[in-house]
PDB file of N, CA and C in Angstrom:
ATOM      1  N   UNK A   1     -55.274 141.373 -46.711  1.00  0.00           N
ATOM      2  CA  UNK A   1     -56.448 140.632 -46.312  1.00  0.00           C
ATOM      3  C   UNK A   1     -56.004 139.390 -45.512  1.00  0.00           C
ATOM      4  N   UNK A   2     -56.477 138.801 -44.727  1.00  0.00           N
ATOM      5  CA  UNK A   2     -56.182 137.885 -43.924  1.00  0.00           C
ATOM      6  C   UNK A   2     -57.448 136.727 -43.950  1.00  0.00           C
ATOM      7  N   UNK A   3     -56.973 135.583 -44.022  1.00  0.00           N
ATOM      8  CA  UNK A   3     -57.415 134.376 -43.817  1.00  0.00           C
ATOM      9  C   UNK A   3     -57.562 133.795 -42.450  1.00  0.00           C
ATOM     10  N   UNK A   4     -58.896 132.747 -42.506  1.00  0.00           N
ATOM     11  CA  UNK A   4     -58.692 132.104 -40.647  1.00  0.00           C
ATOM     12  C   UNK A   4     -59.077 130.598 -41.523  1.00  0.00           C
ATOM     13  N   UNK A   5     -58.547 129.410 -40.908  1.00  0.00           N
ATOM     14  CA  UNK A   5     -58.841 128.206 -41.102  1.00  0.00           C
ATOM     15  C   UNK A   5     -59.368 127.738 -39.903  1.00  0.00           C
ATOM     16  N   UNK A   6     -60.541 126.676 -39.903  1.00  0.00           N
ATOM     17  CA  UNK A   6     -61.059 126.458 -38.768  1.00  0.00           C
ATOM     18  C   UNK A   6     -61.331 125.331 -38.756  1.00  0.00           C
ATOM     19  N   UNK A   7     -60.790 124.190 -37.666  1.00  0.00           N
ATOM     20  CA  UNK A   7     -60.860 122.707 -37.834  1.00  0.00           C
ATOM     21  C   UNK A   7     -61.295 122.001 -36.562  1.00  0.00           C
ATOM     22  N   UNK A   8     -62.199 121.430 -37.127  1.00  0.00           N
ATOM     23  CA  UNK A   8     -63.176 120.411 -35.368  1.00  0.00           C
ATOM     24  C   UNK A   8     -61.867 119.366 -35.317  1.00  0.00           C
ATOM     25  N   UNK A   9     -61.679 119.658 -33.962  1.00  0.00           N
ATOM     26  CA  UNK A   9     -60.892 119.123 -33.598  1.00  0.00           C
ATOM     27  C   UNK A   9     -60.939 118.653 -31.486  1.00  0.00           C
ATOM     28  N   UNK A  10     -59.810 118.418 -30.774  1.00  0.00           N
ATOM     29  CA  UNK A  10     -60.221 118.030 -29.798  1.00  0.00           C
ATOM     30  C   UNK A  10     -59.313 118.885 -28.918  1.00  0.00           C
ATOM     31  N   UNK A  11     -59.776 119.191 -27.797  1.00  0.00           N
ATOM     32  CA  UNK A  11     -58.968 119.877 -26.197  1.00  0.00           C
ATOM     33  C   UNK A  11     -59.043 118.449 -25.748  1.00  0.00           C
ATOM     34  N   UNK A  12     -57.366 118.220 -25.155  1.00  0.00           N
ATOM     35  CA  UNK A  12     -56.857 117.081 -24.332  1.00  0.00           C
ATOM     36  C   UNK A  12     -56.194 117.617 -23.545  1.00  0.00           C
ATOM     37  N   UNK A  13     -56.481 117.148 -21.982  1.00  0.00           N
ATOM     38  CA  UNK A  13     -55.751 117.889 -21.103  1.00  0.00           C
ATOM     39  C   UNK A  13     -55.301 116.510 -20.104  1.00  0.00           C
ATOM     40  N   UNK A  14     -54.247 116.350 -19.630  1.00  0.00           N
ATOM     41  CA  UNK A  14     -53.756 115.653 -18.523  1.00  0.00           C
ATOM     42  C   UNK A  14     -53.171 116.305 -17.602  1.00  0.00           C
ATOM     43  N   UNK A  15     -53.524 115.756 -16.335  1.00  0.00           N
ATOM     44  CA  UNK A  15     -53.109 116.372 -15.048  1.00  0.00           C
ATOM     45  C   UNK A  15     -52.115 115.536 -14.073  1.00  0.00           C
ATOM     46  N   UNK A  16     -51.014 115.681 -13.401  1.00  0.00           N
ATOM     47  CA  UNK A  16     -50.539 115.110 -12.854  1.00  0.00           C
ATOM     48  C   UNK A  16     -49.730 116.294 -12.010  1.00  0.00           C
ATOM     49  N   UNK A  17     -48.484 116.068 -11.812  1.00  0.00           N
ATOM     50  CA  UNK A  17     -47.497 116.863 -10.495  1.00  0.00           C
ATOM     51  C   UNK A  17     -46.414 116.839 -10.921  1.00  0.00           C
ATOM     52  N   UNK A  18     -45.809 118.136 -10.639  1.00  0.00           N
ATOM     53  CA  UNK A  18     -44.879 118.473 -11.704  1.00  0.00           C
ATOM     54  C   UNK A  18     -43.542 117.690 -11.561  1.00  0.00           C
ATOM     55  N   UNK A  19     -43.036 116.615 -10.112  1.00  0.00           N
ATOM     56  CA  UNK A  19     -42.338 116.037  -9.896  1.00  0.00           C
ATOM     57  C   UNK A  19     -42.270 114.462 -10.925  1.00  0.00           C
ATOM     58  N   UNK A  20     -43.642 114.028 -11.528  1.00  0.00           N
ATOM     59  CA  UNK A  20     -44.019 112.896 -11.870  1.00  0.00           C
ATOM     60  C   UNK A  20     -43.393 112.719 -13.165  1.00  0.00           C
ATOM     61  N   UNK A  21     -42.674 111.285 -13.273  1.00  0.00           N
ATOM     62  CA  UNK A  21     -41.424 111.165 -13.969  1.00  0.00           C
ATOM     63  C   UNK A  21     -42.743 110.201 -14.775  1.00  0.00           C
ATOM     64  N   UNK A  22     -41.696 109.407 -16.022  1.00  0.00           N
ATOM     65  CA  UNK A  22     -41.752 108.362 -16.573  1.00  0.00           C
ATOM     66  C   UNK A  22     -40.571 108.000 -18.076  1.00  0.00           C
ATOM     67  N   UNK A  23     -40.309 106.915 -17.793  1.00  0.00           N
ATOM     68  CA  UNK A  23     -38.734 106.848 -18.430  1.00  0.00           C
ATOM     69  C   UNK A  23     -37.915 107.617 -18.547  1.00  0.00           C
ATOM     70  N   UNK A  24     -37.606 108.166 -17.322  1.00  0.00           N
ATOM     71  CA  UNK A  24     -36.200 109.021 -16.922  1.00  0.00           C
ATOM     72  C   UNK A  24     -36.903 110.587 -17.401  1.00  0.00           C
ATOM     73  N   UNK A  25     -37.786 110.797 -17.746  1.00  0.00           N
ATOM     74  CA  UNK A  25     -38.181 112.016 -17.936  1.00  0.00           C
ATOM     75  C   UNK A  25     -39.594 112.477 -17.612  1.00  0.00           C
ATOM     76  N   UNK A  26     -39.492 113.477 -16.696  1.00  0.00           N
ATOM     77  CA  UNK A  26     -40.512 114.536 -16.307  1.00  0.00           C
ATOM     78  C   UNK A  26     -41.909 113.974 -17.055  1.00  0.00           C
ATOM     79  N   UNK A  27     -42.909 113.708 -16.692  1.00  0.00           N
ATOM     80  CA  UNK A  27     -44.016 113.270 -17.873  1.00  0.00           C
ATOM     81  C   UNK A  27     -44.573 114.331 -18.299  1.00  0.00           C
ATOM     82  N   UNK A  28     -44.266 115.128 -18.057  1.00  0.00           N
ATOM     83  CA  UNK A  28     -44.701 116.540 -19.163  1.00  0.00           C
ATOM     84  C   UNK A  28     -44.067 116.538 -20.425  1.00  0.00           C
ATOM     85  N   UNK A  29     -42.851 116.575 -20.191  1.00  0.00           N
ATOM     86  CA  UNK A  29     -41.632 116.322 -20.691  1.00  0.00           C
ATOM     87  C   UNK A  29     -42.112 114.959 -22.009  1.00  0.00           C
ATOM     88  N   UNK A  30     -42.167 113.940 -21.429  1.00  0.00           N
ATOM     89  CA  UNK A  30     -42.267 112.952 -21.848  1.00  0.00           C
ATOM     90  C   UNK A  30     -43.735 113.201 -23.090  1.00  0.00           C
ATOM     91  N   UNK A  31     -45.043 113.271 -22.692  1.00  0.00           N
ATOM     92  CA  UNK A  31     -45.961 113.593 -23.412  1.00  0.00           C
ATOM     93  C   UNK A  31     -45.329 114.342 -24.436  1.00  0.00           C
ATOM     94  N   UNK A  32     -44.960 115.807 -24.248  1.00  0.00           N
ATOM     95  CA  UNK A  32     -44.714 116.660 -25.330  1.00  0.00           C
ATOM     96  C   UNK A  32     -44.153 115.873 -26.119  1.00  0.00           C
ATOM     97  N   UNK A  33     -42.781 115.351 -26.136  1.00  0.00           N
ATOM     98  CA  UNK A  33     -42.264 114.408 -26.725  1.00  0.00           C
ATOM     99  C   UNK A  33     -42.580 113.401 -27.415  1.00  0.00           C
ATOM    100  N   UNK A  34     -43.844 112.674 -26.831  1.00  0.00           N
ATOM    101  CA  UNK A  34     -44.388 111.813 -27.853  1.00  0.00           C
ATOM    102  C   UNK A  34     -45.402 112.724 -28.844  1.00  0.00           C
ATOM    103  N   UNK A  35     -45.713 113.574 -28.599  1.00  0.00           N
ATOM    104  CA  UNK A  35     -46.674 114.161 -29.472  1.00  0.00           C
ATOM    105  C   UNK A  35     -45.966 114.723 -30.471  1.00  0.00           C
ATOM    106  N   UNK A  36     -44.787 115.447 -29.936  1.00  0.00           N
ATOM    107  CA  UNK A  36     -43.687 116.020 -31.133  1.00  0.00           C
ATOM    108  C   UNK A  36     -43.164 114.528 -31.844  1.00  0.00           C
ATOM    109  N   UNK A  37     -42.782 113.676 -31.369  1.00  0.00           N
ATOM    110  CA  UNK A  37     -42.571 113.255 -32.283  1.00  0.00           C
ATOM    111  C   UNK A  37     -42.843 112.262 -33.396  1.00  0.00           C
ATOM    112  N   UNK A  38     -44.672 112.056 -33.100  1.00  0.00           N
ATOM    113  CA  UNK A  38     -45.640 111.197 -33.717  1.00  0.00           C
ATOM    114  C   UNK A  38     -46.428 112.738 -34.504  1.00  0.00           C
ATOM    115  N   UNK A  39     -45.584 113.509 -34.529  1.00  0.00           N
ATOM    116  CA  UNK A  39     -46.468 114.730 -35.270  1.00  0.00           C
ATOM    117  C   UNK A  39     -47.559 114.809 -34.913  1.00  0.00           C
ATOM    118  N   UNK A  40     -48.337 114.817 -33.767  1.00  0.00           N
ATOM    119  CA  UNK A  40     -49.384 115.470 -33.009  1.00  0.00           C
ATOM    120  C   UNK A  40     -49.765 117.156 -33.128  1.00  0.00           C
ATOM    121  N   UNK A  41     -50.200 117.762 -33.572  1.00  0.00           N
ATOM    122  CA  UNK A  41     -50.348 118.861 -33.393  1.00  0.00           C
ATOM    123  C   UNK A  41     -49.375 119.449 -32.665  1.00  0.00           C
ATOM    124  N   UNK A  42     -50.043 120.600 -31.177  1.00  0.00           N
ATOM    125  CA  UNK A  42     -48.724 120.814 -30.809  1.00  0.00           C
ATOM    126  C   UNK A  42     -49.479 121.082 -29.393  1.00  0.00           C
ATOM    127  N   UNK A  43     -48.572 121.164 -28.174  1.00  0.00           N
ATOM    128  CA  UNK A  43     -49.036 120.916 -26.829  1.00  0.00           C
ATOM    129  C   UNK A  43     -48.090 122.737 -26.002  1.00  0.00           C
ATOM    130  N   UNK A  44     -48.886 122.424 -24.400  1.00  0.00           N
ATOM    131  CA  UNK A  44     -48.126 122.770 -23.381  1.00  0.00           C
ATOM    132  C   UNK A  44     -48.019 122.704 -22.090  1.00  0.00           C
ATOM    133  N   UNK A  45     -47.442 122.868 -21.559  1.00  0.00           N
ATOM    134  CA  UNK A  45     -47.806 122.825 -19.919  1.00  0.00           C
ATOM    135  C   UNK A  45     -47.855 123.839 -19.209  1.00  0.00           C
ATOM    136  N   UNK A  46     -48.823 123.744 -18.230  1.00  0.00           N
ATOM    137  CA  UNK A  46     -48.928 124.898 -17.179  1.00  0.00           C
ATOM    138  C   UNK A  46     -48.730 124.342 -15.748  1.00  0.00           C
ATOM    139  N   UNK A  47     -48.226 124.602 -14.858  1.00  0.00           N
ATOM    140  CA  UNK A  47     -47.914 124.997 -13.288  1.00  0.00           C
ATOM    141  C   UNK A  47     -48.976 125.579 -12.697  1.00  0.00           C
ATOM    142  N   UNK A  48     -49.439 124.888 -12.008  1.00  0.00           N
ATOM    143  CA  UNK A  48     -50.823 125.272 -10.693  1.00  0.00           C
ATOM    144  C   UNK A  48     -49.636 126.252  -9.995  1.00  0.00           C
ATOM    145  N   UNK A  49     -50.637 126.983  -9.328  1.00  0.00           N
ATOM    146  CA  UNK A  49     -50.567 127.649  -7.710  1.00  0.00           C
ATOM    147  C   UNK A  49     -50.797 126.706  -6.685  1.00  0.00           C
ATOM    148  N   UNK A  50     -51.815 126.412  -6.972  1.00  0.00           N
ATOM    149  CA  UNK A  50     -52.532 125.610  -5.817  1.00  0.00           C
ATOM    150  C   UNK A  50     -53.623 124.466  -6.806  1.00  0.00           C
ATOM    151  N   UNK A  51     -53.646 123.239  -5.493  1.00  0.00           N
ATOM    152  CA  UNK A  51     -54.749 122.256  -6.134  1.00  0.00           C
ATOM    153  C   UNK A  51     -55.023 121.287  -5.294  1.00  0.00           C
ATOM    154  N   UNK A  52     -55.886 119.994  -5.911  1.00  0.00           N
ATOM    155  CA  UNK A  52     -55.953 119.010  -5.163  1.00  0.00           C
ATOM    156  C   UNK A  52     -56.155 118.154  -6.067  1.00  0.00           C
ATOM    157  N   UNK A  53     -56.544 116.740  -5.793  1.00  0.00           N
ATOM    158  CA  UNK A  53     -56.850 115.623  -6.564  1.00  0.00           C
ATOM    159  C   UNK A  53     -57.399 114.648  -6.227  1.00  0.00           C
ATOM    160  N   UNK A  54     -57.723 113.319  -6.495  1.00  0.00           N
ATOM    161  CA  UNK A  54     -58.675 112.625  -6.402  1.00  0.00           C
ATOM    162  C   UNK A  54     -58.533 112.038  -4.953  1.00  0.00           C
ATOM    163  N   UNK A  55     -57.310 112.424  -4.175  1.00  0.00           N
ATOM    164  CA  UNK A  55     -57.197 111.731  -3.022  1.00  0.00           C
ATOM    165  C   UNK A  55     -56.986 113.007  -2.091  1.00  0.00           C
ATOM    166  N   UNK A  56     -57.370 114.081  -2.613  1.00  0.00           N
ATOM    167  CA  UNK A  56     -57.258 115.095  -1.388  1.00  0.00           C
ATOM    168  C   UNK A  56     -56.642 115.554  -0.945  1.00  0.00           C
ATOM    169  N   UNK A  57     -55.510 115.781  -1.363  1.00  0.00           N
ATOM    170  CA  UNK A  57     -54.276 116.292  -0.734  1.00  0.00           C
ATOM    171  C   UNK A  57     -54.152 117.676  -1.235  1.00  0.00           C
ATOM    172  N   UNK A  58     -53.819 118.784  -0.620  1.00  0.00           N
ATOM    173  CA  UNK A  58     -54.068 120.073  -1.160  1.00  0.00           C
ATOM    174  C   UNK A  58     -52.472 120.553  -1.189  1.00  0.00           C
ATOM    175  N   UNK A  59     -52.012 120.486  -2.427  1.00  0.00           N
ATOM    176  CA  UNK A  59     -50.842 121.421  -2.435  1.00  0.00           C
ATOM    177  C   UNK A  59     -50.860 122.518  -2.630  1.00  0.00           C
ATOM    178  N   UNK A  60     -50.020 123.675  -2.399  1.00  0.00           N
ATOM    179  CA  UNK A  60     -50.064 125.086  -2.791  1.00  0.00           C
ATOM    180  C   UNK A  60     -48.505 125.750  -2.740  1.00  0.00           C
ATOM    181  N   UNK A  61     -48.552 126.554  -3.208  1.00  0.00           N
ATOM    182  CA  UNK A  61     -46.961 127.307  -3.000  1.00  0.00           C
ATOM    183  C   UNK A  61     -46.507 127.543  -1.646  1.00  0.00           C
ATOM    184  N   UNK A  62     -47.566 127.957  -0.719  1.00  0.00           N
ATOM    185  CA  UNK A  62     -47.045 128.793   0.455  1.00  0.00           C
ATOM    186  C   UNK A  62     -46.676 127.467   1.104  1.00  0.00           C
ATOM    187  N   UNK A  63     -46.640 126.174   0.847  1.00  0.00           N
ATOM    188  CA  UNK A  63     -46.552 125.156   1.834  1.00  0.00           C
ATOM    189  C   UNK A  63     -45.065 124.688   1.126  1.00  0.00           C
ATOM    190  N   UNK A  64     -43.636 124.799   1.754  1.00  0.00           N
ATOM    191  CA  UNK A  64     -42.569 125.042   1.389  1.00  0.00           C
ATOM    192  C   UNK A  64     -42.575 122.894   1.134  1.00  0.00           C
ATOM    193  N   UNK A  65     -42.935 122.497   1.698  1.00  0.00           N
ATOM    194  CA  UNK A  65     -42.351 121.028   1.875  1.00  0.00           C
ATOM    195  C   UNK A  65     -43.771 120.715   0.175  1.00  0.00           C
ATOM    196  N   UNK A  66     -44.477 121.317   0.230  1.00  0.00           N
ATOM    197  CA  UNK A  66     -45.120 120.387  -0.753  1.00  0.00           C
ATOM    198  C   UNK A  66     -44.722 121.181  -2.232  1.00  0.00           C
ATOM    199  N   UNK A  67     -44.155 122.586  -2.020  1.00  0.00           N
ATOM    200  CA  UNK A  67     -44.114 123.499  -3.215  1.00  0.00           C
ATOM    201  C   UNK A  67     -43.127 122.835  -4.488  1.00  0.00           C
ATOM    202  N   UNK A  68     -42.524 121.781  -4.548  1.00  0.00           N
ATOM    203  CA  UNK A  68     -41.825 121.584  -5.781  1.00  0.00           C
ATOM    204  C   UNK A  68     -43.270 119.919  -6.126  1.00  0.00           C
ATOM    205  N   UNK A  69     -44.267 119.836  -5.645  1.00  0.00           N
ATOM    206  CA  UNK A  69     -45.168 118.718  -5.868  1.00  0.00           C
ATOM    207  C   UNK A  69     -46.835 119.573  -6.756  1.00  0.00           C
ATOM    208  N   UNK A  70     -46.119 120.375  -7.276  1.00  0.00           N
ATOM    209  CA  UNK A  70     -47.460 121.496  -7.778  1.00  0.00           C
ATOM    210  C   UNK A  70     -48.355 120.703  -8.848  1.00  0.00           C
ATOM    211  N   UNK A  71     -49.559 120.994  -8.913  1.00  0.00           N
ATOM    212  CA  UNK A  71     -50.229 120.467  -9.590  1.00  0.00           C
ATOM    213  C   UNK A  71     -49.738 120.919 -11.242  1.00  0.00           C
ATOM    214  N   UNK A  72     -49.447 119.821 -12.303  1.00  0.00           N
ATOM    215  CA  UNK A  72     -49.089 120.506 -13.660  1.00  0.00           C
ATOM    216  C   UNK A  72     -50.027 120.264 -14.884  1.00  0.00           C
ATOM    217  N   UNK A  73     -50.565 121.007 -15.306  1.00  0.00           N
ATOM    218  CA  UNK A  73     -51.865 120.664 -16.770  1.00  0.00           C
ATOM    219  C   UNK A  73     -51.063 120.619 -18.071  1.00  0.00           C
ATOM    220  N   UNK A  74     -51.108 119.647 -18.603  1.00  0.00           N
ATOM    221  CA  UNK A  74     -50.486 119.089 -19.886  1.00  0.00           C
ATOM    222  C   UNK A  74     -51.744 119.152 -21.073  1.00  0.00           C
ATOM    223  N   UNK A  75     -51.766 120.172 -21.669  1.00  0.00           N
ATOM    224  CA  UNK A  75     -53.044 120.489 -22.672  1.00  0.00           C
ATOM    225  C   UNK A  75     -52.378 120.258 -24.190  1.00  0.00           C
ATOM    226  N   UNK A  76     -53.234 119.885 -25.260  1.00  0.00           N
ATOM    227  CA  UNK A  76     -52.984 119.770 -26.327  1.00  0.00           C
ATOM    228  C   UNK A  76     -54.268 120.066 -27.518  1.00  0.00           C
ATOM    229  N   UNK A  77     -53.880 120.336 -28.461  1.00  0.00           N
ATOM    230  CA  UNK A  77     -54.795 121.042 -29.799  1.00  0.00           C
ATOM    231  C   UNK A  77     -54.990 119.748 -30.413  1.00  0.00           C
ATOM    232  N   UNK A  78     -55.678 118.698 -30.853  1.00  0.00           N
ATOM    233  CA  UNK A  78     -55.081 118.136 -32.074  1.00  0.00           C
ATOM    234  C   UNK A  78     -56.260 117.769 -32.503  1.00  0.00           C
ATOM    235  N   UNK A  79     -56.635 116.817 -33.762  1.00  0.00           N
ATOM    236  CA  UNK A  79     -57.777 116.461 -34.378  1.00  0.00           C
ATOM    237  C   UNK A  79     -57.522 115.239 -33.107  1.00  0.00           C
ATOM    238  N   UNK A  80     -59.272 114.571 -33.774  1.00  0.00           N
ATOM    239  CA  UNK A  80     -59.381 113.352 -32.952  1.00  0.00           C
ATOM    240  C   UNK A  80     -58.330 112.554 -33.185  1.00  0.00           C
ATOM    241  N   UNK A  81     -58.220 112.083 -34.821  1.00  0.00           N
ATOM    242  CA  UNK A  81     -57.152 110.787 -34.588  1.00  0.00           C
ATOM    243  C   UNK A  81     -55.865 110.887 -33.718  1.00  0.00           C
ATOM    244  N   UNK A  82     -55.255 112.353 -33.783  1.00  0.00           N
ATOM    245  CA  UNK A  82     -53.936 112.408 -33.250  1.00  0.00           C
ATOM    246  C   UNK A  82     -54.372 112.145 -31.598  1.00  0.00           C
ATOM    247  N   UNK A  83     -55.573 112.387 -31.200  1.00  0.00           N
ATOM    248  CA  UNK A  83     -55.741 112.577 -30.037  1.00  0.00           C
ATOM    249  C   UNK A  83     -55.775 111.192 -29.386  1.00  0.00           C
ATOM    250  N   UNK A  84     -56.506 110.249 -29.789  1.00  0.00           N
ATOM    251  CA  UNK A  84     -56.401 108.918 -30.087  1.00  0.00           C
ATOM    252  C   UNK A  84     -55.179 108.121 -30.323  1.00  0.00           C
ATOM    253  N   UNK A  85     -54.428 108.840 -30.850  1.00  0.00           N
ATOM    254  CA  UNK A  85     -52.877 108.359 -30.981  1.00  0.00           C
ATOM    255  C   UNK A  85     -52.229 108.483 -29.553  1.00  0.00           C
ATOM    256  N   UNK A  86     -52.510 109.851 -29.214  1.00  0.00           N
ATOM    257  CA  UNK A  86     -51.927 110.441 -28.353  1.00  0.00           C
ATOM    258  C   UNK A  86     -52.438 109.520 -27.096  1.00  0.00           C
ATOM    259  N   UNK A  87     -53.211 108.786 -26.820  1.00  0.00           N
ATOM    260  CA  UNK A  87     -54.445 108.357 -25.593  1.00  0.00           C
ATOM    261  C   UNK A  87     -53.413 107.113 -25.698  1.00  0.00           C
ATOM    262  N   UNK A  88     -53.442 106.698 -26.563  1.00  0.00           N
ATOM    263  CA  UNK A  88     -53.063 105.365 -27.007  1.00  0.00           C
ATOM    264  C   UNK A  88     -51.502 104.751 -26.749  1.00  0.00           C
ATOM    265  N   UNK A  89     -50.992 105.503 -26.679  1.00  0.00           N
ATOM    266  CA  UNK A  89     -49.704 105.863 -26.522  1.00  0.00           C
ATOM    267  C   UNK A  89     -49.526 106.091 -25.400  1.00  0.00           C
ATOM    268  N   UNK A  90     -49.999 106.645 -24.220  1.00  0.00           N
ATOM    269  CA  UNK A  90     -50.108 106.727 -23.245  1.00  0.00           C
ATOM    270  C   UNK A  90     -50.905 105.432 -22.098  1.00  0.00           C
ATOM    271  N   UNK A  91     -51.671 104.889 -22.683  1.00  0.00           N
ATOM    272  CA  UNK A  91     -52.283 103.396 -22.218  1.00  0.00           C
ATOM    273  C   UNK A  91     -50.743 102.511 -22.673  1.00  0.00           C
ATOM    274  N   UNK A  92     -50.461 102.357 -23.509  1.00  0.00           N
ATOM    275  CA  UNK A  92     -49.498 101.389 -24.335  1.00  0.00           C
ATOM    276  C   UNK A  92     -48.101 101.641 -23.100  1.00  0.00           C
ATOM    277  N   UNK A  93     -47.823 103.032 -22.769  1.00  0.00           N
ATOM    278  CA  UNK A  93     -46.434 103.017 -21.814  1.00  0.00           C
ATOM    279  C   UNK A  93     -46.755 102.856 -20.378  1.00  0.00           C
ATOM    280  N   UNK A  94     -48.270 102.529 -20.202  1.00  0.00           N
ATOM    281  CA  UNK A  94     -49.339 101.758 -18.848  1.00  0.00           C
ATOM    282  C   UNK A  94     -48.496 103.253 -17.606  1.00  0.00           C
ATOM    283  N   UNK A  95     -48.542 104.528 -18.428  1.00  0.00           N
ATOM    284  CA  UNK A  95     -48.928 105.551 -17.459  1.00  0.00           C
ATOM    285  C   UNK A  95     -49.969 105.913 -16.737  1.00  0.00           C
ATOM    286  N   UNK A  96     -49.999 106.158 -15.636  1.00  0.00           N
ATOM    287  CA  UNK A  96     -50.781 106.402 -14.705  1.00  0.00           C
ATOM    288  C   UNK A  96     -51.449 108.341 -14.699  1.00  0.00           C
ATOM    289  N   UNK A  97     -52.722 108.201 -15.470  1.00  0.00           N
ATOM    290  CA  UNK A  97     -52.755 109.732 -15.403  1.00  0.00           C
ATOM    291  C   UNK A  97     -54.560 110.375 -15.637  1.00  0.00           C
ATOM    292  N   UNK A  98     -54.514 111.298 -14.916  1.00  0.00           N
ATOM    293  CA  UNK A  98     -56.136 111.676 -15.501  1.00  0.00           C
ATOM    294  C   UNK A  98     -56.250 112.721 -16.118  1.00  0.00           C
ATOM    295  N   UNK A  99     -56.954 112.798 -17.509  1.00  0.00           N
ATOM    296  CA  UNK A  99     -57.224 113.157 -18.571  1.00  0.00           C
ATOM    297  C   UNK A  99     -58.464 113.778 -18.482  1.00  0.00           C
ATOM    298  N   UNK A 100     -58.934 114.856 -19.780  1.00  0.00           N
ATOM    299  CA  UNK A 100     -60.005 115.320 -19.974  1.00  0.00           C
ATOM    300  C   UNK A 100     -60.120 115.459 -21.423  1.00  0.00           C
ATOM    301  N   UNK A 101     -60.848 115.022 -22.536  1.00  0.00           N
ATOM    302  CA  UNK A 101     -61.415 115.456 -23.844  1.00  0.00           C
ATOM    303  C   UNK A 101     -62.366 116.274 -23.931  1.00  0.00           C
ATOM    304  N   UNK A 102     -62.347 117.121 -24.591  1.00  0.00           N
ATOM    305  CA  UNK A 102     -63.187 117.573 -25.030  1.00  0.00           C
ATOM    306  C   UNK A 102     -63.226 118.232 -26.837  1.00  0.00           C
ATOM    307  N   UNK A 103     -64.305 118.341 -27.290  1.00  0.00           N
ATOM    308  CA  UNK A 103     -64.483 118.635 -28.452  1.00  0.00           C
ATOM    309  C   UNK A 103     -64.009 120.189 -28.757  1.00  0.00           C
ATOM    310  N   UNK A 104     -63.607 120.165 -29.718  1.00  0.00           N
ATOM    311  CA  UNK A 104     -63.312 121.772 -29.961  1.00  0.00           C
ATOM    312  C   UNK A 104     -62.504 122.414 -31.349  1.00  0.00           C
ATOM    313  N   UNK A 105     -63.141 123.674 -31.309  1.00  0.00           N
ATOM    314  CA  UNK A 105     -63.286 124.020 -33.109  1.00  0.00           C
ATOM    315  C   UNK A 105     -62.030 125.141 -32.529  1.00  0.00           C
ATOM    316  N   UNK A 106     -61.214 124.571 -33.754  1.00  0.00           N
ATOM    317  CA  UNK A 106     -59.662 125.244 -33.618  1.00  0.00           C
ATOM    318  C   UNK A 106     -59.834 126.023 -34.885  1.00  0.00           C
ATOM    319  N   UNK A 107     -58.816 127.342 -34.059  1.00  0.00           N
ATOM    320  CA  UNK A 107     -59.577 128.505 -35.550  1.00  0.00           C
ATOM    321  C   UNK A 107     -57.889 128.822 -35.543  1.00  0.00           C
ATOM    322  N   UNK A 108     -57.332 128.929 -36.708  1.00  0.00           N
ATOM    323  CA  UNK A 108     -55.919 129.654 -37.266  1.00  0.00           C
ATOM    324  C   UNK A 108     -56.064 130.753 -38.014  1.00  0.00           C
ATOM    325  N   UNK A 109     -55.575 131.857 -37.223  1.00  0.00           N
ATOM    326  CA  UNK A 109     -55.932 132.902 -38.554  1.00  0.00           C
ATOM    327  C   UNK A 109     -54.098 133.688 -38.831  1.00  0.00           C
ATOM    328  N   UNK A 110     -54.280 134.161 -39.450  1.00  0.00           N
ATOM    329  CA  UNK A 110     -53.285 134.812 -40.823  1.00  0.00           C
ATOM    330  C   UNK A 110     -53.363 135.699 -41.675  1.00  0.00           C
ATOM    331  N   UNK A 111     -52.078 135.748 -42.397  1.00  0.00           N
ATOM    332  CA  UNK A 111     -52.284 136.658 -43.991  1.00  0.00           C
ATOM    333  C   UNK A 111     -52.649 135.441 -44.784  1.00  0.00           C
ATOM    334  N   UNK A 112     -53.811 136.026 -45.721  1.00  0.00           N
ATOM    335  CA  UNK A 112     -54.028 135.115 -46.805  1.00  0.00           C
ATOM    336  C   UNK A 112     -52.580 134.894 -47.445  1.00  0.00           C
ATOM    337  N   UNK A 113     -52.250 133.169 -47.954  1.00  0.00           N
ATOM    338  CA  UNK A 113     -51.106 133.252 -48.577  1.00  0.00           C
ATOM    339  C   UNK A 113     -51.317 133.748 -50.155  1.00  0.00           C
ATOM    340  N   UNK A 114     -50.637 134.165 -50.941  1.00  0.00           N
ATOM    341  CA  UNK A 114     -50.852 134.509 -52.719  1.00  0.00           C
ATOM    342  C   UNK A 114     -50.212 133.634 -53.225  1.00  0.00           C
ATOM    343  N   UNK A 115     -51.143 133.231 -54.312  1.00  0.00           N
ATOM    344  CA  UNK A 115     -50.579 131.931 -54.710  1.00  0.00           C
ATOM    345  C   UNK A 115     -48.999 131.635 -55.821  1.00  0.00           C
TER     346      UNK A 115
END
């Protein structure tokens, strides 16, 4: 028989370029890192094809000079507080980045454990 646990919790997503550093490390890099190691739930990143952003600039693969500048989505699972931690932490190292929250019911499913 199998069990599902299901917890309101939050979708956090940050967007930036996959070149974009902060203290010597990749800020993808860097995020995961603070989330791993403030025990945040748990995160990942994805690699655009193609994109743009608040200033218009359209990168894509087929464009060889812009292809290592790809758009990168930094998403994460966590309850609010961690998410809040996570926000917070990111204002506090005065990174430069745009974000999205949203609300969302996180479902885990499994074998029931026996006690």
């Amino acid at each position: 028989m199998s069990s599902e646990t299901l917890i309101d919790g939050v979708y956090l997503r940050f967007y930036t370029h996959a070149h974009a550093r902060h203290d010597g490390l990749l800020l993808s890099e860097w995020l995961l890192e603070q989330a791993r190691k403030h025990k945040l739930g748990g995160g990942s990143v994805f690699r655009a094809i193609a994109g743009f952003g608040r200033h218009g600039v359209l990168h894509q693969e087929a464009f060889f000079e812009l292809a290592d500048d790809l758009p990168v989505k930094i998403e994460f699972l966590l309850r609010g507080s961690e998410a809040d931690t996570l926000l917070e932490l990111v204002r506090q190292a005065k990174v430069e980045l745009v974000y999205a929250r949203e609300p969302a019911r996180i479902g885990v499913l499994g074998k029931e454990r026996s006690a």
